[in-house]
Protein backbone atom coordinates (compact mmCIF):
# COMPACT_ATOMS: atom_id res chain seq x y z
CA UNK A 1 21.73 4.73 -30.14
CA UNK A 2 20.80 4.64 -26.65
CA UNK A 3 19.31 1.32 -25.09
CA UNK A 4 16.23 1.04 -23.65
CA UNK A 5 16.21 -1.39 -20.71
CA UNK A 6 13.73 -4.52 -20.32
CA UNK A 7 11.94 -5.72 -17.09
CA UNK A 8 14.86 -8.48 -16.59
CA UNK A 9 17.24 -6.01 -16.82
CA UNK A 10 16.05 -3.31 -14.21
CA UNK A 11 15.09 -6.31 -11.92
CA UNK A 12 18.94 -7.67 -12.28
CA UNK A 13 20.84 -4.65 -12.14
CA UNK A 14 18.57 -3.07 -9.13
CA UNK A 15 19.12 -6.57 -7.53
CA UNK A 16 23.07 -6.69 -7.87
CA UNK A 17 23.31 -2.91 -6.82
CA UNK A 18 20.71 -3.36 -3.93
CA UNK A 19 20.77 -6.98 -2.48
CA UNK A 20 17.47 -8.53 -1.27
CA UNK A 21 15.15 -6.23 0.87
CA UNK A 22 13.37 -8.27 2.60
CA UNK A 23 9.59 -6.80 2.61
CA UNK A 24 7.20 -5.91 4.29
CA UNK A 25 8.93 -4.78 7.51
CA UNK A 26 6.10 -6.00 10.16
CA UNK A 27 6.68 -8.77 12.43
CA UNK A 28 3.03 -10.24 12.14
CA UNK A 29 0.64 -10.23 9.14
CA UNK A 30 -1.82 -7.71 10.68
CA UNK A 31 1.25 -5.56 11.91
CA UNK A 32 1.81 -5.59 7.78
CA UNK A 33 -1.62 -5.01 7.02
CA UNK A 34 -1.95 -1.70 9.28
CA UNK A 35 1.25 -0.25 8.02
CA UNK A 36 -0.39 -0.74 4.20
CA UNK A 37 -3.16 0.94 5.33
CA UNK A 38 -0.97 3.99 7.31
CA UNK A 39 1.49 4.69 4.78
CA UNK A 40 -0.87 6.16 2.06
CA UNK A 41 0.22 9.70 1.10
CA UNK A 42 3.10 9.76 4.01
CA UNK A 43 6.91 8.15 4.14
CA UNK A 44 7.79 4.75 6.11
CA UNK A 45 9.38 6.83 9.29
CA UNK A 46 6.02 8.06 9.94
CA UNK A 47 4.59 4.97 9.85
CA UNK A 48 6.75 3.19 12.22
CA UNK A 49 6.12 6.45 14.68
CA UNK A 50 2.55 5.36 14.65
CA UNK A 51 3.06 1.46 14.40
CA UNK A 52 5.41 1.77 18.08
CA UNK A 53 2.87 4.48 19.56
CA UNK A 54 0.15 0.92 18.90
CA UNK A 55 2.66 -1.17 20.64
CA UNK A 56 2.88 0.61 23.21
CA UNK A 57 -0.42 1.05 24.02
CA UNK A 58 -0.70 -2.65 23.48
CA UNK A 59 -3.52 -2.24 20.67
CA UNK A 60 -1.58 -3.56 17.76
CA UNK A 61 -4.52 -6.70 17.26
CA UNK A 62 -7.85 -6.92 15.99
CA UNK A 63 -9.33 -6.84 18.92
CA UNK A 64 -7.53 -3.72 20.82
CA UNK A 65 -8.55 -1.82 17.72
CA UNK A 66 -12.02 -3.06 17.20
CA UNK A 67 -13.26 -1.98 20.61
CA UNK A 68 -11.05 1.00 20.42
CA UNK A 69 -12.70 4.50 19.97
CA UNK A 70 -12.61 6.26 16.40
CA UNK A 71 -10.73 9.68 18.50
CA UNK A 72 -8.16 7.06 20.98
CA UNK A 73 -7.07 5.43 17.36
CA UNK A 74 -6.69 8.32 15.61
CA UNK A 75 -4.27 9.90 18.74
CA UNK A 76 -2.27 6.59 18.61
CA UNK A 77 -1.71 7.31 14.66
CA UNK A 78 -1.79 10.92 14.28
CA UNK A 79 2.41 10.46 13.27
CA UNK A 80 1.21 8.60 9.76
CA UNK A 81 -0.90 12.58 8.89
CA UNK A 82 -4.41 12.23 7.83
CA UNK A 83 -4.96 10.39 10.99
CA UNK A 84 -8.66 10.74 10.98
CA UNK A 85 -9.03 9.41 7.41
CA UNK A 86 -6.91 6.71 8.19
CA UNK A 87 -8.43 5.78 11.67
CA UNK A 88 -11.39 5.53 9.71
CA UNK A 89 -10.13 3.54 6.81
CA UNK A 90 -8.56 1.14 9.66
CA UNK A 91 -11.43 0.54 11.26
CA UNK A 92 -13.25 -0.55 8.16
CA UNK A 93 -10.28 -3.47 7.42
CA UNK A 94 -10.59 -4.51 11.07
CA UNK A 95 -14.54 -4.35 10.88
CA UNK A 96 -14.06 -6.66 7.65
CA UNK A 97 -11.69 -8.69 9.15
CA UNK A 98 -13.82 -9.27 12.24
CA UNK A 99 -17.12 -9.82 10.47
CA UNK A 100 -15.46 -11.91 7.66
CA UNK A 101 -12.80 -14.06 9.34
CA UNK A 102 -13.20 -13.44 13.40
CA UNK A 103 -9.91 -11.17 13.44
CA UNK A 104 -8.23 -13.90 12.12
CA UNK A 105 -5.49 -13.25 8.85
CA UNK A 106 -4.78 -16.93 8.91
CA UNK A 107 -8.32 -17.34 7.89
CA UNK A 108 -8.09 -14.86 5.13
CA UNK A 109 -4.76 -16.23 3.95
CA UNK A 110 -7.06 -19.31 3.20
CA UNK A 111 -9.23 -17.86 1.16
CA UNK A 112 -8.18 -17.59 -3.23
CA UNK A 113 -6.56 -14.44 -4.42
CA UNK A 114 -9.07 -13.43 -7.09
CA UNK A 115 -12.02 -13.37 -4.46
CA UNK A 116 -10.71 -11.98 -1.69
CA UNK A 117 -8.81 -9.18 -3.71
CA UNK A 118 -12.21 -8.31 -5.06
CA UNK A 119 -13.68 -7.92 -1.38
CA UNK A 120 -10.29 -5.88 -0.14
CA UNK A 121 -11.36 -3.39 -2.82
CA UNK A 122 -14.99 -3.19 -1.13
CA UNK A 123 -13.48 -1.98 2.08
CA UNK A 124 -13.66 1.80 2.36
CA UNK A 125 -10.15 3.31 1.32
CA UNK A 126 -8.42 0.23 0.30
CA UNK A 127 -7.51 0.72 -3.22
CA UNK A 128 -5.62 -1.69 -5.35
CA UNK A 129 -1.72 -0.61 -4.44
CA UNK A 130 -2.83 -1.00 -0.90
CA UNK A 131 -5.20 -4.64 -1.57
CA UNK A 132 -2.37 -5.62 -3.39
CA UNK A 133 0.28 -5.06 -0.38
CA UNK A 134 -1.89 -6.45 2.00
CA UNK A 135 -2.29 -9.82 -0.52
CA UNK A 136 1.85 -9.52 -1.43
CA UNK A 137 3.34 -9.15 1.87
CA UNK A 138 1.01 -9.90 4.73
CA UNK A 139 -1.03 -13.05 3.12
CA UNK A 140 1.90 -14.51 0.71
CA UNK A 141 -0.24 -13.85 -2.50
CA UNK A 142 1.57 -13.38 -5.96
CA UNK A 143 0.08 -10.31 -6.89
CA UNK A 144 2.66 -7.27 -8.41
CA UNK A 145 2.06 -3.96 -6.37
CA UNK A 146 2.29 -1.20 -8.56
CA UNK A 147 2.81 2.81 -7.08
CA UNK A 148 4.40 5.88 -7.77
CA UNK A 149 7.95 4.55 -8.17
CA UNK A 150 7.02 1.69 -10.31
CA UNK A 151 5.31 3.99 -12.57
CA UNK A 152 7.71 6.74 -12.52
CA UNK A 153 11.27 4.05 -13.53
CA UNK A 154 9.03 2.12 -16.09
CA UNK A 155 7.78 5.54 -17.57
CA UNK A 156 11.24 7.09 -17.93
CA UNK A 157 12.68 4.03 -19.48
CA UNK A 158 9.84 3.76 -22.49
CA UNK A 159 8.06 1.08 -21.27
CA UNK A 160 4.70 2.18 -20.08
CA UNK A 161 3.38 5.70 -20.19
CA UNK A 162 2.83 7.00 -17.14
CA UNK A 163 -0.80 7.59 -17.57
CA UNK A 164 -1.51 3.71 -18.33
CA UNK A 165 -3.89 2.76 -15.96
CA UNK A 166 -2.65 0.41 -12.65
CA UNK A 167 -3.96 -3.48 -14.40
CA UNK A 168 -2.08 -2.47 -17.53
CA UNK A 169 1.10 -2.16 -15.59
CA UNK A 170 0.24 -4.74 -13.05
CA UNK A 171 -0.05 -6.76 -16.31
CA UNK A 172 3.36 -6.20 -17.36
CA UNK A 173 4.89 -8.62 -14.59
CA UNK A 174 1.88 -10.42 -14.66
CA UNK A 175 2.01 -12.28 -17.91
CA UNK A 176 6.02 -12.24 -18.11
CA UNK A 177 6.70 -14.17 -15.06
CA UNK A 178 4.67 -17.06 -13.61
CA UNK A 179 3.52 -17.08 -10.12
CA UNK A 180 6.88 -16.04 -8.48
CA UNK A 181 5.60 -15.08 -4.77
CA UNK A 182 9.89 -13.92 -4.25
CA UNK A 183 10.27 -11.94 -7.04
CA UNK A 184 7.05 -10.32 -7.12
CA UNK A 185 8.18 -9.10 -3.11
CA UNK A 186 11.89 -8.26 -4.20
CA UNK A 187 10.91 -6.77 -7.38
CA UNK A 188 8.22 -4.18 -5.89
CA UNK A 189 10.70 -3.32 -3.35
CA UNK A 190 13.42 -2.90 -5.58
CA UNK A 191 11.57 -0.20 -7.37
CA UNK A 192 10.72 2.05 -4.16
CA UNK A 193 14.72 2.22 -3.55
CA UNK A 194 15.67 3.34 -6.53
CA UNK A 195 12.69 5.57 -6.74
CA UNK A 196 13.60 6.86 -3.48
CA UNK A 197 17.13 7.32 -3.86
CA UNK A 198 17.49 8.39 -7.78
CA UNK A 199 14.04 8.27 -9.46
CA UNK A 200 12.73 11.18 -7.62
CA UNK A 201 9.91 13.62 -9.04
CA UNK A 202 13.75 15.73 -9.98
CA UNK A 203 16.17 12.51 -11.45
CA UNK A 204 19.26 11.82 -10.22
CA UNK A 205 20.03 10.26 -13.15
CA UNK A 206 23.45 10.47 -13.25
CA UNK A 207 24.43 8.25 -10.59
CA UNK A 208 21.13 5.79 -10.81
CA UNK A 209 22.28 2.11 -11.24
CA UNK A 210 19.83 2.23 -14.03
CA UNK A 211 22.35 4.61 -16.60
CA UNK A 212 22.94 2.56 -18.98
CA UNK A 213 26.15 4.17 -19.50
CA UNK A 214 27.50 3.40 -16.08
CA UNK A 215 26.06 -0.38 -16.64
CA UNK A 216 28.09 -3.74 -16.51
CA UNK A 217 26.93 -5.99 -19.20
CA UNK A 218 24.12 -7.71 -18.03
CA UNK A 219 23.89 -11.10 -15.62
CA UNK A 220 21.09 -12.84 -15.33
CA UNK A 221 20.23 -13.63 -12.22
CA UNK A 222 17.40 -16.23 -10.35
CA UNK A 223 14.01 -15.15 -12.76
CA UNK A 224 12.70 -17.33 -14.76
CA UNK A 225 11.75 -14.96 -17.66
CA UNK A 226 9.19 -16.33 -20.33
CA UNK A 227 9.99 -17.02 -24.03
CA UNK A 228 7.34 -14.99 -26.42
């Protein structure tokens, strides 16, 4: 009979086979915020295209991008695709950050998850996988980002169908593990490697660390996994 694989199993054996990731590449929390925002519905390289064209123009803060125009932004990110939309949906964060917390993500850092995830989702095209990155790895929130590649590994191993809606598998991690700020980072980034390398819309399943055929028996590693 073939095993199906747990949460604490994927997370170790993705760990051992991957290492730590170290997420969200970004070297400043609104740096991190901005690439959340640019790499909807595109891949990282285009993101850090558009992310160095900002640099280099110096407008990578608030402020630069607040006074900037709607057409000089959308030049500066045109690599990420859909620059307009996403010029657009920039300048809505930046107008909430400004208007909420004087271009300031220390100030929103301050402010409790629950609330301020709420007002994220106000902000026009900030949906919850992108709320949640900008809470996860920009603002040091324990929240669980769920996407594609989360969806597709736990879908293909029998634990969630793939059509469950984003709090029921946000809820998965949620009431297994407490509060775990690490492993909620690792874990999320864990999933888009293995989704990018072997979980692809075509499997590679016979080389994916997750075959349970090609599996060492399993070590438990640093999560604290609750009892039922």
């Amino acid at each position: 009979m073939k095993k199906n694989l747990n949460l604490i199993d994927i997370y170790n054996t993705l760990y051992s086979f991957y290492g730590p990731q170290y997420w969200w590449p970004g070297d400043t929390p609104f740096e991190i915020a901005v690439g959340a925002i640019l790499t909807q519905n595109t891949n990282w390289g285009n993101v850090e295209k558009a992310i160095k064209n900002l640099k280099d123009a110096k407008a990578l803060s608030a402020k630069a991008m607040h006074e900037m125009t709607h057409n000089k932004l959308a030049s500066l990110i045109r690599p990420a695709g859909y620059f307009n939309i996403k010029a657009k949906r920039l300048k809505s964060f930046i107008d909430f950050l400004m208007d909420n917390y004087s271009g300031s993500m220390k100030r929103m850092k301050k402010e409790e998850r629950g609330p301020l995830r709420k007002k994220l989702l106000d902000v026009h095209g900030i949906g919850p996988e992108t709320a949640d990155s900008i809470l996860l790895y920009a603002l040091d929130k324990p929240v669980f980002v769920i996407d594609a590649y989360t969806k597709r590994v736990l879908s293909r191993h029998k634990i969630l169908d793939y059509n469950a809606s984003y709090d029921e598998y946000q809820n998965l991690f949620h009431k297994e593990w407490d509060e775990d700020l690490q492993l909620f980072n690792e874990f999320h980034a864990l999933f888009v490697m293995v989704g990018k390398d072997y979980c692809k819309p075509k499997p590679l399943c016979e080389k994916c660390p997750l075959n349970v055929s090609l599996q060492r028996p399993a070590k438990i590693g640093r999560v604290k996994y609750k009892s039922a």
